[in-house]
C-alpha atoms as a PDB file:
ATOM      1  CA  UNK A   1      -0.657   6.035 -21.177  1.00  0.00           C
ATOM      2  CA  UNK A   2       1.816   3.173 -20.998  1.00  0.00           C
ATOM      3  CA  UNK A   3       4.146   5.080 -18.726  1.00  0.00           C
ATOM      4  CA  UNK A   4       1.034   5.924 -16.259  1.00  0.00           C
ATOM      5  CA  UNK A   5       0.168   2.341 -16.344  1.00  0.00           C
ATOM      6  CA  UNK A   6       4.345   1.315 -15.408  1.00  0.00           C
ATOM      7  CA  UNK A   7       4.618   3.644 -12.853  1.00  0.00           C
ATOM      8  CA  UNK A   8       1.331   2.582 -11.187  1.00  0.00           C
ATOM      9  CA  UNK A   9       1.962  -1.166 -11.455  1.00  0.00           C
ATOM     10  CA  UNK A  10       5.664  -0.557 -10.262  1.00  0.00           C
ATOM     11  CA  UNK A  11       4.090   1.456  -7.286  1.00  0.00           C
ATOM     12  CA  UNK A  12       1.960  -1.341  -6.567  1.00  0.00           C
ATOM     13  CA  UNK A  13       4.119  -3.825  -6.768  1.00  0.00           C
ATOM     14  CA  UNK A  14       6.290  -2.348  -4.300  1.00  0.00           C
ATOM     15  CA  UNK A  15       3.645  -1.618  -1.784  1.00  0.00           C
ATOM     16  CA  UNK A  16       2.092  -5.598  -1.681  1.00  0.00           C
ATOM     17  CA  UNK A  17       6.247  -5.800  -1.246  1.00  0.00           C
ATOM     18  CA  UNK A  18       5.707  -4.634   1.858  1.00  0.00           C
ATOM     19  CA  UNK A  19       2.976  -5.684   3.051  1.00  0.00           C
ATOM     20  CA  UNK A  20       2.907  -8.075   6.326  1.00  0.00           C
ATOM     21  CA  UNK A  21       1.955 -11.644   5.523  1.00  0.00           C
ATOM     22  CA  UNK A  22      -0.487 -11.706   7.638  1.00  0.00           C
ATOM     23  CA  UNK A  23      -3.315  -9.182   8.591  1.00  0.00           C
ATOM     24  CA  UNK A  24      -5.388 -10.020  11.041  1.00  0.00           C
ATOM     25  CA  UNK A  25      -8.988  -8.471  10.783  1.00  0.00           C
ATOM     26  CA  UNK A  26     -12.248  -9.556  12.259  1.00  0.00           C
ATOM     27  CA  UNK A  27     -14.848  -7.615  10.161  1.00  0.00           C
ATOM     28  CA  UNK A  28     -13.856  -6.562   6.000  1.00  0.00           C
ATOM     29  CA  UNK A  29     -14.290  -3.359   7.579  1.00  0.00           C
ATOM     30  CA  UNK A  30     -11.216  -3.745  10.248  1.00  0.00           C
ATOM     31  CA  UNK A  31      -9.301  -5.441   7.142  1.00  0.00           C
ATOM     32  CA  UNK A  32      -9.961  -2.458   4.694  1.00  0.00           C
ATOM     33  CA  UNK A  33      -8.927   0.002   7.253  1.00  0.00           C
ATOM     34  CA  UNK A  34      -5.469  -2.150   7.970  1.00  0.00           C
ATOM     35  CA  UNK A  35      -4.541  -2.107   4.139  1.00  0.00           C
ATOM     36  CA  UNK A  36      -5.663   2.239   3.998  1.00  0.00           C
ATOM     37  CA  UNK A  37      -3.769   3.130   7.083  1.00  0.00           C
ATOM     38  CA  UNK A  38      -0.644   0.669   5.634  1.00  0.00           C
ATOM     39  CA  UNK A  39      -1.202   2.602   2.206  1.00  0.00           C
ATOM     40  CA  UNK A  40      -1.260   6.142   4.148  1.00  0.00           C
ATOM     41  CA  UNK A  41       1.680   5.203   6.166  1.00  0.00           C
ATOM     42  CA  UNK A  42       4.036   3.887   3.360  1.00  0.00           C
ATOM     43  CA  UNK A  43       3.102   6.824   1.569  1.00  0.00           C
ATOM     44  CA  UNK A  44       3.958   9.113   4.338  1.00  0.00           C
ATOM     45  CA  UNK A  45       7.182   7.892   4.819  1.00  0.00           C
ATOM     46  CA  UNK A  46       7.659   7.895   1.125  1.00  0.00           C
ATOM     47  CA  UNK A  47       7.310  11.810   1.505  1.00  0.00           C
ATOM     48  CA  UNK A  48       9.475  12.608   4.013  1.00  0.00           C
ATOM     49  CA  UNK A  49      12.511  10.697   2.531  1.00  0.00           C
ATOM     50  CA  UNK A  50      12.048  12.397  -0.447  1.00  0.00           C
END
């Protein structure tokens, strides 16, 4: 359990690494849309370098 809980913290960590400073979102909706498709992207590209 402690090893699931590293990896997903580590993997989070790294993602809000990323992350732009800045998103700019009119609605929540629009903002939680942003952060999936950054998510799906960043895991995408994850993928294909591996």
């Amino acid at each position: 359990v402690k090893f699931i809980r590293k990896r997903i913290e580590s993997a989070f960590s790294v993602i809000t690494q990323r992350f732009p400073a800045h998103i700019h979102a009119v609605t929540s909706h629009g903002f939680e849309l942003k952060v999936f498709l950054f998510i799906l992207a960043y895991y995408g590209i994850e993928k294909t370098m591996l």
